[in-house]
PDB file of N, CA and C in Angstrom:
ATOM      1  N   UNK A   1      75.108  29.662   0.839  1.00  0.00           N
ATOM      2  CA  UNK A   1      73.780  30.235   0.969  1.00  0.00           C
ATOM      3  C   UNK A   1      73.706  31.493   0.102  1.00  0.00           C
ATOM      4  N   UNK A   2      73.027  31.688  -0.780  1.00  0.00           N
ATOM      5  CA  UNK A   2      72.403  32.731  -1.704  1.00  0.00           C
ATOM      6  C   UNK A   2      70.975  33.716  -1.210  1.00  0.00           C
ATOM      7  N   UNK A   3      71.147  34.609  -1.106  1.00  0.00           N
ATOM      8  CA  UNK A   3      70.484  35.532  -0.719  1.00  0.00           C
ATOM      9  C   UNK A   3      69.902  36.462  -1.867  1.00  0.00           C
ATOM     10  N   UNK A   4      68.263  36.243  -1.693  1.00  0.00           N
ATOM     11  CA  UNK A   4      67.462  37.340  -2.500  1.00  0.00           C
ATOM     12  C   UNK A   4      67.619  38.399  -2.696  1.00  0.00           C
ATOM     13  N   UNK A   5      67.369  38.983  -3.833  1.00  0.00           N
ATOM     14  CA  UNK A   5      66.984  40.390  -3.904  1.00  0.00           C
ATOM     15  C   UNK A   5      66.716  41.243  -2.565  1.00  0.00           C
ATOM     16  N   UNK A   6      65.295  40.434  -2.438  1.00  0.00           N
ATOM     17  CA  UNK A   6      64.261  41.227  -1.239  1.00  0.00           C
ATOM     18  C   UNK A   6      65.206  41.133   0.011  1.00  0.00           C
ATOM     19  N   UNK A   7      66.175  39.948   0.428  1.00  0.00           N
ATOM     20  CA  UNK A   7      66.846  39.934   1.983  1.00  0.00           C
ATOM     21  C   UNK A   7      67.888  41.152   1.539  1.00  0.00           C
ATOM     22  N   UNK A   8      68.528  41.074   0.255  1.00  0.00           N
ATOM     23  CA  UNK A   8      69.323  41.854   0.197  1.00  0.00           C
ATOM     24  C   UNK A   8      69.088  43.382   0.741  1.00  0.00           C
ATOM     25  N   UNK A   9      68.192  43.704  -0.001  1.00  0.00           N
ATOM     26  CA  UNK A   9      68.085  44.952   0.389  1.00  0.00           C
ATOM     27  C   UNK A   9      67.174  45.031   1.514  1.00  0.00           C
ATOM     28  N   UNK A  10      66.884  44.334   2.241  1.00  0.00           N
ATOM     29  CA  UNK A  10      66.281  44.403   3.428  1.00  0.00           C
ATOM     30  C   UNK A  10      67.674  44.753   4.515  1.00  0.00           C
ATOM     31  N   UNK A  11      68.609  43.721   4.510  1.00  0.00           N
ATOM     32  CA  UNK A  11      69.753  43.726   5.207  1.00  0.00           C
ATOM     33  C   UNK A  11      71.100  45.260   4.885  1.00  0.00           C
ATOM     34  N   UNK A  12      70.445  45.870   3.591  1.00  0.00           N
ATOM     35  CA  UNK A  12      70.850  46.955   3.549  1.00  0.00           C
ATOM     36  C   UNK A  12      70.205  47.876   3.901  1.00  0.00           C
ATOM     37  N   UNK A  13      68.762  47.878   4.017  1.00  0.00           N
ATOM     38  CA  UNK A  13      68.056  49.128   4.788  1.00  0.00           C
ATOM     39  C   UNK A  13      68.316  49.013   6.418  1.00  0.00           C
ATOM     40  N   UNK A  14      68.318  47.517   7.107  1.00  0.00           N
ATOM     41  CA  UNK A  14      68.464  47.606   8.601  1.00  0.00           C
ATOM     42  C   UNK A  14      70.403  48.381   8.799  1.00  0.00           C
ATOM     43  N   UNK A  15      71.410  48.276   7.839  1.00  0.00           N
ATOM     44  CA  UNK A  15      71.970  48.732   8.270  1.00  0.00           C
ATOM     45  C   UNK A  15      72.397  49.976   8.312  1.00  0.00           C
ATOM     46  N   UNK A  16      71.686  50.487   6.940  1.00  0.00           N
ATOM     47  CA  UNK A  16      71.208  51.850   7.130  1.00  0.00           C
ATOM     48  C   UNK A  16      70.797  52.580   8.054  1.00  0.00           C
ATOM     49  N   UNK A  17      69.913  52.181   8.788  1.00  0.00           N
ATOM     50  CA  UNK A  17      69.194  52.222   9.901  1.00  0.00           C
ATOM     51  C   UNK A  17      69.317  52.480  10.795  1.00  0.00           C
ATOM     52  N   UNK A  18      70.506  51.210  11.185  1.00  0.00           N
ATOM     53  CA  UNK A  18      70.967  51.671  12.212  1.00  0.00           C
ATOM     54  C   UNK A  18      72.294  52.490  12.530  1.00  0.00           C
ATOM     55  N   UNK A  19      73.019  52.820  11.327  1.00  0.00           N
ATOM     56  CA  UNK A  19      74.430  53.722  11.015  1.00  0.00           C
ATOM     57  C   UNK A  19      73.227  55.383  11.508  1.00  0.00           C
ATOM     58  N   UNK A  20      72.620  54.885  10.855  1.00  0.00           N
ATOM     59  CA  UNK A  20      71.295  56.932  10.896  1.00  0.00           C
ATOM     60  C   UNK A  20      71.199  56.528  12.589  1.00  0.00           C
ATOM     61  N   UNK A  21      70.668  55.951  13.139  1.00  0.00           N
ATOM     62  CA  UNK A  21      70.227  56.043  14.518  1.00  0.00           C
ATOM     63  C   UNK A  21      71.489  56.155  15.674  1.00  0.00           C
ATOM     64  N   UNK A  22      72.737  55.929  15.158  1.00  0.00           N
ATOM     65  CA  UNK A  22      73.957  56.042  15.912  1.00  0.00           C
ATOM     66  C   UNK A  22      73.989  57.221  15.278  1.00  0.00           C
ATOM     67  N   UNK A  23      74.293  57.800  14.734  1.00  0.00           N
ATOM     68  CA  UNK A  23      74.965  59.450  14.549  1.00  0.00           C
ATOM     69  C   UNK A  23      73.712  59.978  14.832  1.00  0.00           C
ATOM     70  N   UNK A  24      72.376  59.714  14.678  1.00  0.00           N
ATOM     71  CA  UNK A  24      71.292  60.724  15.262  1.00  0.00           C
ATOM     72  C   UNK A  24      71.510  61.019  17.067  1.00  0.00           C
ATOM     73  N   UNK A  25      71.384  59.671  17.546  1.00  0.00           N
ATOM     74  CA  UNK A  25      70.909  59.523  18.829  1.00  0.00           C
ATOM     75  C   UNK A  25      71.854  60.420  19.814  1.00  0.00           C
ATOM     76  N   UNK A  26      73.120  60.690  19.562  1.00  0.00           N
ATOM     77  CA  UNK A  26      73.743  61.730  20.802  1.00  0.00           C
ATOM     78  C   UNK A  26      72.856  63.452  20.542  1.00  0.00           C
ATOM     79  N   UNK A  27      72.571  64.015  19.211  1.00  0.00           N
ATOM     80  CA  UNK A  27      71.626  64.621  18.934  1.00  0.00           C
ATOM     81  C   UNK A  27      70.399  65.107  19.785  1.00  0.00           C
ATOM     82  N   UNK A  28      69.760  63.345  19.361  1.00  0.00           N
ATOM     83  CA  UNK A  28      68.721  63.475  20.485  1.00  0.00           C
ATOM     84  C   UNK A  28      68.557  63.640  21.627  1.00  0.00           C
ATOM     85  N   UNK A  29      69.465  62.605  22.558  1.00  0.00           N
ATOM     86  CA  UNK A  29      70.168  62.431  23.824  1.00  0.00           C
ATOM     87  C   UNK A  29      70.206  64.147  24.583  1.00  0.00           C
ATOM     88  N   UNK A  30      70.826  64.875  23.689  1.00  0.00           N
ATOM     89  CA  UNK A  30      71.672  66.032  24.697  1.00  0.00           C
ATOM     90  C   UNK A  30      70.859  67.335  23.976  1.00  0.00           C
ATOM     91  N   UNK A  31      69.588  67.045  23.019  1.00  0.00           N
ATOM     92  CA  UNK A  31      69.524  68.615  22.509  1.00  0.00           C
ATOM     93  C   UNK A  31      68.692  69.396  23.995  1.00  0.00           C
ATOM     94  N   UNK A  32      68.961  70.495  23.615  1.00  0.00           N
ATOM     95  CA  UNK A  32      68.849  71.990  24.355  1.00  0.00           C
ATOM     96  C   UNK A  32      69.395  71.317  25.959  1.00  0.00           C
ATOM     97  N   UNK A  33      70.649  70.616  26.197  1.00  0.00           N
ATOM     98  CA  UNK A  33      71.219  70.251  27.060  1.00  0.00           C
ATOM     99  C   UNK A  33      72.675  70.388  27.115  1.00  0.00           C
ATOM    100  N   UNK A  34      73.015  70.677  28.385  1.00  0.00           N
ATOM    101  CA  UNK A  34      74.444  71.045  28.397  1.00  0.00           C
ATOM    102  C   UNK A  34      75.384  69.545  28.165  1.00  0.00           C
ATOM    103  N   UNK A  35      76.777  69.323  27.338  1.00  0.00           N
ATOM    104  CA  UNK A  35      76.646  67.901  26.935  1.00  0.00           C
ATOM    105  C   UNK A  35      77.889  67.431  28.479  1.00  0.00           C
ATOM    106  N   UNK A  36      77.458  66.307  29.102  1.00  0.00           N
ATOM    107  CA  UNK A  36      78.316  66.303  30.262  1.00  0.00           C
ATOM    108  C   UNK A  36      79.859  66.132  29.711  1.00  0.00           C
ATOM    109  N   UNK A  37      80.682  66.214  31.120  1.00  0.00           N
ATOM    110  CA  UNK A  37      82.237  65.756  30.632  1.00  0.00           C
ATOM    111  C   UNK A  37      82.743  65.107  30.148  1.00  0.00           C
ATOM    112  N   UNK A  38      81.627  64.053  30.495  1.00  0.00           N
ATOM    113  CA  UNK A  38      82.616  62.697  30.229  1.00  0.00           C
ATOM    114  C   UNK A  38      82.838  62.376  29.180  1.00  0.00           C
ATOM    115  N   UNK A  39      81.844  62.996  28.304  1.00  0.00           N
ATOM    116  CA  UNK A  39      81.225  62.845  26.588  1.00  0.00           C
ATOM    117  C   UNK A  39      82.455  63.725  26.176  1.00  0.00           C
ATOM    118  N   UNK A  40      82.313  65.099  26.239  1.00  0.00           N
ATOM    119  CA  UNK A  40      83.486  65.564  25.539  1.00  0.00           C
ATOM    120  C   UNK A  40      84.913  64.989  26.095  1.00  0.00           C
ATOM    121  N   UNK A  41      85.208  64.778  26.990  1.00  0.00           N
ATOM    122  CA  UNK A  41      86.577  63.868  27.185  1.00  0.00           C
ATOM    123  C   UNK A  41      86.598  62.865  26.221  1.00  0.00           C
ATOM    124  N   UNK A  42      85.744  61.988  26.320  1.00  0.00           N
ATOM    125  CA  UNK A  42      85.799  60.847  25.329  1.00  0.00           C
ATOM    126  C   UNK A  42      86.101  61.177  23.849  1.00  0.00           C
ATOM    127  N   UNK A  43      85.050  62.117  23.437  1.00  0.00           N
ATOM    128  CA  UNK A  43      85.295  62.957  22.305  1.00  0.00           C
ATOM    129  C   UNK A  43      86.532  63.138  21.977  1.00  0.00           C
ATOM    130  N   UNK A  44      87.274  63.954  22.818  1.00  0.00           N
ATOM    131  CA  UNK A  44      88.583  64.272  23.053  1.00  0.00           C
ATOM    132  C   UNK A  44      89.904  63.159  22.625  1.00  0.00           C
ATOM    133  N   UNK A  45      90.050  62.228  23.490  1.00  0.00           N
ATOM    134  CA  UNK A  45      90.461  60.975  23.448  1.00  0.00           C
ATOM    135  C   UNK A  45      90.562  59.800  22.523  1.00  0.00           C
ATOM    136  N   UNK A  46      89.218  59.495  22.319  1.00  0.00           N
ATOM    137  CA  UNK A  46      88.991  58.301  21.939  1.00  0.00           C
ATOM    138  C   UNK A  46      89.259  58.510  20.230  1.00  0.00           C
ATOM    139  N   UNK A  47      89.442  59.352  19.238  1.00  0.00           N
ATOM    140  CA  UNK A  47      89.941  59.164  18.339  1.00  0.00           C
ATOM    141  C   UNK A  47      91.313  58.761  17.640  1.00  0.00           C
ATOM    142  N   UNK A  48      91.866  59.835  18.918  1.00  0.00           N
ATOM    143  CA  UNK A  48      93.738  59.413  19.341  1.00  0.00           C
ATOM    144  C   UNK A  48      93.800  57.242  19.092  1.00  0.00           C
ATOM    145  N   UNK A  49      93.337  57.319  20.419  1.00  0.00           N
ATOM    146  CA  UNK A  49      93.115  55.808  20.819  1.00  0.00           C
ATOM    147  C   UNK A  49      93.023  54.880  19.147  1.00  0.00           C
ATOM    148  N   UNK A  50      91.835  55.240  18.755  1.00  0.00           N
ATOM    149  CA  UNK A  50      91.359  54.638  17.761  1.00  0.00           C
ATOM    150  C   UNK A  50      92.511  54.383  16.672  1.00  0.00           C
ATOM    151  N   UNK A  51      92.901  55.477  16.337  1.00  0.00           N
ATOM    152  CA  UNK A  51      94.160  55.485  15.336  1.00  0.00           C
ATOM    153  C   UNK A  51      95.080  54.573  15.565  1.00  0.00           C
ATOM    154  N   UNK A  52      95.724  54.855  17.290  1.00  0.00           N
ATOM    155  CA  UNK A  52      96.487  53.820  17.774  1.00  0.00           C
ATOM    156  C   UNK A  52      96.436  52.579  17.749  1.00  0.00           C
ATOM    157  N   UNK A  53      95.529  52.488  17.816  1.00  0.00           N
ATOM    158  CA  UNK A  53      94.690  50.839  18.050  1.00  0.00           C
ATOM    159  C   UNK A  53      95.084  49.939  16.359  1.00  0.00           C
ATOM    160  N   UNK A  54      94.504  51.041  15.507  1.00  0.00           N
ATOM    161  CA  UNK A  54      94.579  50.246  14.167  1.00  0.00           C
ATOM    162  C   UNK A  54      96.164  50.251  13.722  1.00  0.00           C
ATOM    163  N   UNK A  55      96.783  51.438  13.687  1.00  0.00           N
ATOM    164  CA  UNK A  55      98.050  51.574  13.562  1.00  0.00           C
ATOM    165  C   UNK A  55      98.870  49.926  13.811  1.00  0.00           C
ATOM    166  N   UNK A  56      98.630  50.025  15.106  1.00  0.00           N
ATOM    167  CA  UNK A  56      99.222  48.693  15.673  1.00  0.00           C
ATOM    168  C   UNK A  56      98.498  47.275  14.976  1.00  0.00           C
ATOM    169  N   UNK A  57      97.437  47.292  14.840  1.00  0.00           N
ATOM    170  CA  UNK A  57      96.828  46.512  14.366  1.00  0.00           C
ATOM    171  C   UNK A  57      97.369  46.185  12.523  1.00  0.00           C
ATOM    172  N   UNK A  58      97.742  47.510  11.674  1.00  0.00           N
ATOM    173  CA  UNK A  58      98.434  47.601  10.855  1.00  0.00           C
ATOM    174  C   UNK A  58     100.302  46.701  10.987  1.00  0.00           C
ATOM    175  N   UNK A  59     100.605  46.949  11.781  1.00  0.00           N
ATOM    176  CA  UNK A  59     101.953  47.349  11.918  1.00  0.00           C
ATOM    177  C   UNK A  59     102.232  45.491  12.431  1.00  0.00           C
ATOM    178  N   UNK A  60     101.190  44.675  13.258  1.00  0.00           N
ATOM    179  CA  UNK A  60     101.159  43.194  13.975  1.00  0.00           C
ATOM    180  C   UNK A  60     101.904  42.642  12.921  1.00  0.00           C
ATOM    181  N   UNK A  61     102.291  42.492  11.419  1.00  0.00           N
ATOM    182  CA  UNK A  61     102.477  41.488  10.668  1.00  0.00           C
ATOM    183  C   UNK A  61     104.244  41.919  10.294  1.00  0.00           C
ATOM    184  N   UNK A  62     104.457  42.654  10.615  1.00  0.00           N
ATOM    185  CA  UNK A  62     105.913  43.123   9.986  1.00  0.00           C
ATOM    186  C   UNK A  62     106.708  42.344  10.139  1.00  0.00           C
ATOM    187  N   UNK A  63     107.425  41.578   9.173  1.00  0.00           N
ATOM    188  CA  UNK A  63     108.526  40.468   9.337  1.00  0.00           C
ATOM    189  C   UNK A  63     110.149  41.026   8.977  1.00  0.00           C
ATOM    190  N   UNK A  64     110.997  40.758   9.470  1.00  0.00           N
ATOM    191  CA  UNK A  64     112.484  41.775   9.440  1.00  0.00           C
ATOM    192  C   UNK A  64     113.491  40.508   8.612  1.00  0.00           C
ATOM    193  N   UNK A  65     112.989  39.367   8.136  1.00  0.00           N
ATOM    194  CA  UNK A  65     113.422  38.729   7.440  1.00  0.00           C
ATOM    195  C   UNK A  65     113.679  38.979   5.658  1.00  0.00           C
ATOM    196  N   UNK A  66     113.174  39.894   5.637  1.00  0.00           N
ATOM    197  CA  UNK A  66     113.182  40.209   4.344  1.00  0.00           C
ATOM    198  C   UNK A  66     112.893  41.702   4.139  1.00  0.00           C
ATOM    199  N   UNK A  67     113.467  42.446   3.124  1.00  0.00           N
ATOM    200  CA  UNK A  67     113.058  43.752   2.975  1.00  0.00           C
ATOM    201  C   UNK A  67     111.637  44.376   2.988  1.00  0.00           C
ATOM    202  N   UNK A  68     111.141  43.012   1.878  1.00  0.00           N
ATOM    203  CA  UNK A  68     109.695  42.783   1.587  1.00  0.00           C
ATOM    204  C   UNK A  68     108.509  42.756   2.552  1.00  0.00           C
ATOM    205  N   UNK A  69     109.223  42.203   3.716  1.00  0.00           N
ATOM    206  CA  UNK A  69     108.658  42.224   4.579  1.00  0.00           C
ATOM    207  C   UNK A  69     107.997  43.508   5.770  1.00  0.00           C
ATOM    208  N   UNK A  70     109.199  44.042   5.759  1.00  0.00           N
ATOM    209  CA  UNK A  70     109.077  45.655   6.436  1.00  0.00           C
ATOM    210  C   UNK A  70     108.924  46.805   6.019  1.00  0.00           C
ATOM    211  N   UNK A  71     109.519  46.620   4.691  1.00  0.00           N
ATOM    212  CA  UNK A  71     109.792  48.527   4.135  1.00  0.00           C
ATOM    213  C   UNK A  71     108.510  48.558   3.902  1.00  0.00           C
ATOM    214  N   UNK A  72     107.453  48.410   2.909  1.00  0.00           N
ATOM    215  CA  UNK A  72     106.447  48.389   2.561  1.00  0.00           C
ATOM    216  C   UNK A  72     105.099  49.246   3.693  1.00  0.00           C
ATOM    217  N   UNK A  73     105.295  48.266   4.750  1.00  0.00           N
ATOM    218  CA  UNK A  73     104.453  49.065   5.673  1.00  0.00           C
ATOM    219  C   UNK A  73     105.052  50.481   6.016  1.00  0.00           C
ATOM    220  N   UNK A  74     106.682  49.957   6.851  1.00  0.00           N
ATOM    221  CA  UNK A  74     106.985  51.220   7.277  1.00  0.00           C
ATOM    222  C   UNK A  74     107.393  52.393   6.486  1.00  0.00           C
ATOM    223  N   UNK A  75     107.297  52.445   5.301  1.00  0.00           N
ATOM    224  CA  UNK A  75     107.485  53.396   4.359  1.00  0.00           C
ATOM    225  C   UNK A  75     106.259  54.516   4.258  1.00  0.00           C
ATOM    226  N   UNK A  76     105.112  53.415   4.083  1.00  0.00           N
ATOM    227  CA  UNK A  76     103.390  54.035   4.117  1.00  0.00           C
ATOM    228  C   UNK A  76     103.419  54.684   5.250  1.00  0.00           C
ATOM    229  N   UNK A  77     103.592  54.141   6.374  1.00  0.00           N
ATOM    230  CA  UNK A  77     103.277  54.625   7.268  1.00  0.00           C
ATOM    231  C   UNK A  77     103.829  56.142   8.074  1.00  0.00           C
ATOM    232  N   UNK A  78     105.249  56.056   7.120  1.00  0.00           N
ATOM    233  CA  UNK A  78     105.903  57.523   7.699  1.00  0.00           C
ATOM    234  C   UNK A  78     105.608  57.995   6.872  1.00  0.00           C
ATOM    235  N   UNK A  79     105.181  58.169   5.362  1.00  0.00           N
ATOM    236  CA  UNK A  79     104.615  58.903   4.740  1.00  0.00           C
ATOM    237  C   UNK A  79     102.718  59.326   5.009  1.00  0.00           C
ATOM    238  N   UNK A  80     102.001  58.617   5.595  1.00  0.00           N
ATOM    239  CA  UNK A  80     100.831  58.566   6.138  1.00  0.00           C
ATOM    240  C   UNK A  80     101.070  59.294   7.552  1.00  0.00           C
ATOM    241  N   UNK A  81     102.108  59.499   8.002  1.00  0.00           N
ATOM    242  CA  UNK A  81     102.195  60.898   9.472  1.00  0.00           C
ATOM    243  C   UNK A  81     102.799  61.927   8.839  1.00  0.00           C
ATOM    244  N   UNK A  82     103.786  61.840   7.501  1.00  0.00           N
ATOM    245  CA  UNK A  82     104.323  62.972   7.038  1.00  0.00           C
ATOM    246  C   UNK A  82     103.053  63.771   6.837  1.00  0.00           C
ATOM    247  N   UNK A  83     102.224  63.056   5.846  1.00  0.00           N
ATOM    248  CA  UNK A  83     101.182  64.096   5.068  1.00  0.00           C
ATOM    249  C   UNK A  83      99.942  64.665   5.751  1.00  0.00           C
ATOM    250  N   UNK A  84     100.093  63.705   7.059  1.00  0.00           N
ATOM    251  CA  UNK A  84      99.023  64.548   8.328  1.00  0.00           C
ATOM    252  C   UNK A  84      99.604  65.659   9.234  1.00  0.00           C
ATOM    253  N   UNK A  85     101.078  65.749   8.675  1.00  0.00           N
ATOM    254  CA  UNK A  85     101.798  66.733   9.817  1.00  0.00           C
ATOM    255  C   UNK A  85     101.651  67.742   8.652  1.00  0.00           C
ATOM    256  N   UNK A  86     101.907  67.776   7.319  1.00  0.00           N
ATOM    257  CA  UNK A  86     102.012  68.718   6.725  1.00  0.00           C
ATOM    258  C   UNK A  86     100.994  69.321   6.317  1.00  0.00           C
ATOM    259  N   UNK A  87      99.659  68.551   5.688  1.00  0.00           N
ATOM    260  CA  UNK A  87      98.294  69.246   5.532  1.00  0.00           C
ATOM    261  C   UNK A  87      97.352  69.106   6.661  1.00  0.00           C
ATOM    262  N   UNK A  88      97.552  67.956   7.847  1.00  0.00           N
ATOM    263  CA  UNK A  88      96.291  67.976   8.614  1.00  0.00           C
ATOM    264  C   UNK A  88      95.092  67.632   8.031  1.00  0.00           C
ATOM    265  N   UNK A  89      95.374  66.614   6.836  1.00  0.00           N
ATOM    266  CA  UNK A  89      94.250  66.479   6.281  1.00  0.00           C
ATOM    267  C   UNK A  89      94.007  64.294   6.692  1.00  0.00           C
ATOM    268  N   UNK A  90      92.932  64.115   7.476  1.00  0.00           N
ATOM    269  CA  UNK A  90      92.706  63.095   7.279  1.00  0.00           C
ATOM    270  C   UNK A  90      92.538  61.862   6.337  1.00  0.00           C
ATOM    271  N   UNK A  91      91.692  62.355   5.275  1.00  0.00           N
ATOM    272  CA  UNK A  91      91.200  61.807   4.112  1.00  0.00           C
ATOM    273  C   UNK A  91      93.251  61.396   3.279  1.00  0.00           C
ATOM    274  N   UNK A  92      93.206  62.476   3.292  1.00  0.00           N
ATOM    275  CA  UNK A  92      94.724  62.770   2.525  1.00  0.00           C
ATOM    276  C   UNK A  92      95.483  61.699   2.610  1.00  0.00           C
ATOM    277  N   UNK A  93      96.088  62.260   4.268  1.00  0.00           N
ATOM    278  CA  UNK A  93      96.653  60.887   4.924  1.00  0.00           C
ATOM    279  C   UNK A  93      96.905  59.474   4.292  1.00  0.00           C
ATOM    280  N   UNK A  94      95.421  59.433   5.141  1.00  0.00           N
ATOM    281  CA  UNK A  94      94.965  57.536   4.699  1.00  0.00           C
ATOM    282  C   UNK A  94      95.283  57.491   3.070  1.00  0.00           C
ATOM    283  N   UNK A  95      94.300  58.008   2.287  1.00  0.00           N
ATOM    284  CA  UNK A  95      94.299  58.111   0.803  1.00  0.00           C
ATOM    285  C   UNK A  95      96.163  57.581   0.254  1.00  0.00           C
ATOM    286  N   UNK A  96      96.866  58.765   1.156  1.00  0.00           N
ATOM    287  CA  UNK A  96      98.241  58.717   0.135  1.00  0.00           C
ATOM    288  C   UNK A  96      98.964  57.531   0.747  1.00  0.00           C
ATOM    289  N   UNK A  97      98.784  57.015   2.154  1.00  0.00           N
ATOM    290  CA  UNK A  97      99.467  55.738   2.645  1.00  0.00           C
ATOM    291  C   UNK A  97      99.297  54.811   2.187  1.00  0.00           C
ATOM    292  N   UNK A  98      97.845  54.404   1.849  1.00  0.00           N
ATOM    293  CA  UNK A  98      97.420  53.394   1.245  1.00  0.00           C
ATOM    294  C   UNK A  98      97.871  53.306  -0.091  1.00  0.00           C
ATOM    295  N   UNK A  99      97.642  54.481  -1.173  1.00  0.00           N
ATOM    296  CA  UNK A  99      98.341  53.985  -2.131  1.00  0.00           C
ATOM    297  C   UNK A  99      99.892  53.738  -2.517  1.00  0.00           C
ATOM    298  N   UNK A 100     100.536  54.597  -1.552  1.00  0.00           N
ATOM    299  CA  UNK A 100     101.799  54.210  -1.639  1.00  0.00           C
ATOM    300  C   UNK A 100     102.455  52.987  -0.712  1.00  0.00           C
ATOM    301  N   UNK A 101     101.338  52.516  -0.199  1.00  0.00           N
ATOM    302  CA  UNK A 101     101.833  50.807  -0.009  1.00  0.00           C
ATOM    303  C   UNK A 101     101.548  49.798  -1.136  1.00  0.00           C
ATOM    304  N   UNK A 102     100.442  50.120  -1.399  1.00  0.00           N
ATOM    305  CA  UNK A 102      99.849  49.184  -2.886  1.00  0.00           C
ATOM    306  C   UNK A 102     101.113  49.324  -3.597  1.00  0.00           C
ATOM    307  N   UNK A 103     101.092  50.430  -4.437  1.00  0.00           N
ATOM    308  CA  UNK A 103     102.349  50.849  -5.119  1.00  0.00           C
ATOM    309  C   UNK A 103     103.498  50.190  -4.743  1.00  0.00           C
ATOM    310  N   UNK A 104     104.212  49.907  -3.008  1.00  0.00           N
ATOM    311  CA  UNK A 104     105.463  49.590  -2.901  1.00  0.00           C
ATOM    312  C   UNK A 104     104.964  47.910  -2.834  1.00  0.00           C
ATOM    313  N   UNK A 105     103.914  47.197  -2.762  1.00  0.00           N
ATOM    314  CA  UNK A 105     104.077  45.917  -3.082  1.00  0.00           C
ATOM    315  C   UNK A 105     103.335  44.948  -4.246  1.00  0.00           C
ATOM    316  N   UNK A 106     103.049  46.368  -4.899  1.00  0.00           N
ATOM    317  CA  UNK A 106     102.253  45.322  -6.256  1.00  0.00           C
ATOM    318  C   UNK A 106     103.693  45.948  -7.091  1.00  0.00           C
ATOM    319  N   UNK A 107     104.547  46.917  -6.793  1.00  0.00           N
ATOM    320  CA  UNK A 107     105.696  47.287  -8.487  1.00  0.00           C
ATOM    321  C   UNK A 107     106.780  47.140  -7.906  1.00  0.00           C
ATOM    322  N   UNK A 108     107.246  47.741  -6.180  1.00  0.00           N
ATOM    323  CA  UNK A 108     108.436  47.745  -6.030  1.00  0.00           C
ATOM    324  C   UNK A 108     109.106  46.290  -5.413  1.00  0.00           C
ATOM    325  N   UNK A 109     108.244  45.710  -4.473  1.00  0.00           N
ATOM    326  CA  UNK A 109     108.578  44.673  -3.144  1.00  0.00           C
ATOM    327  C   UNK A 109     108.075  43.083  -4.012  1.00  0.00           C
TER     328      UNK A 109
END
């Protein structure tokens, strides 16, 4: 199935749309209001979680049959907590894990 111009960018303005109406709406929700607990707990929490979640979700395929199989991830990946322990920089992080997995399986693995 081939899709128009016009659906195209129709299906890119609704998701526009609705990415703006999720980061607006807690905004709206809580202005000149005190924001309850449960929200900042979650706040709190749920990014931890999130990381975890993918981490593992990263980490599901690791095979110990081959070098190829393991170093690659787990290499990125202690270098992707090294460079968040040392700058605290998110972007960084991800940025330098990712390429130094590419790197260890498109030249080295």
């Amino acid at each position: 199935m081939v899709l128009s111009t016009t659906q195209s960018i129709l299906i890119i303005a609704v998701c526009a749309l609705c990415t703006f109406a999720e980061r607006a709406l807690p905004f709206l929700l809580f202005r000149g209001k005190e924001v309850p607990e449960i929200v900042r707990y979650l706040g709190r929490v749920l990014p931890m979680a999130i990381m975890a979640t993918l981490v593992m979700y990263c980490l599901k395929g690791i095979t110990f049959s081959s070098a190829a199989g393991f170093a690659p991830p787990l290499i990125a990946s202690a270098l992707t907590a090294l460079l968040h322990i040392w700058k605290r920089n998110t972007m960084l992080s991800i940025f330098g894990g990712t390429v130094c997995y590419m790197l260890l399986v498109q030249i080295v693995f």
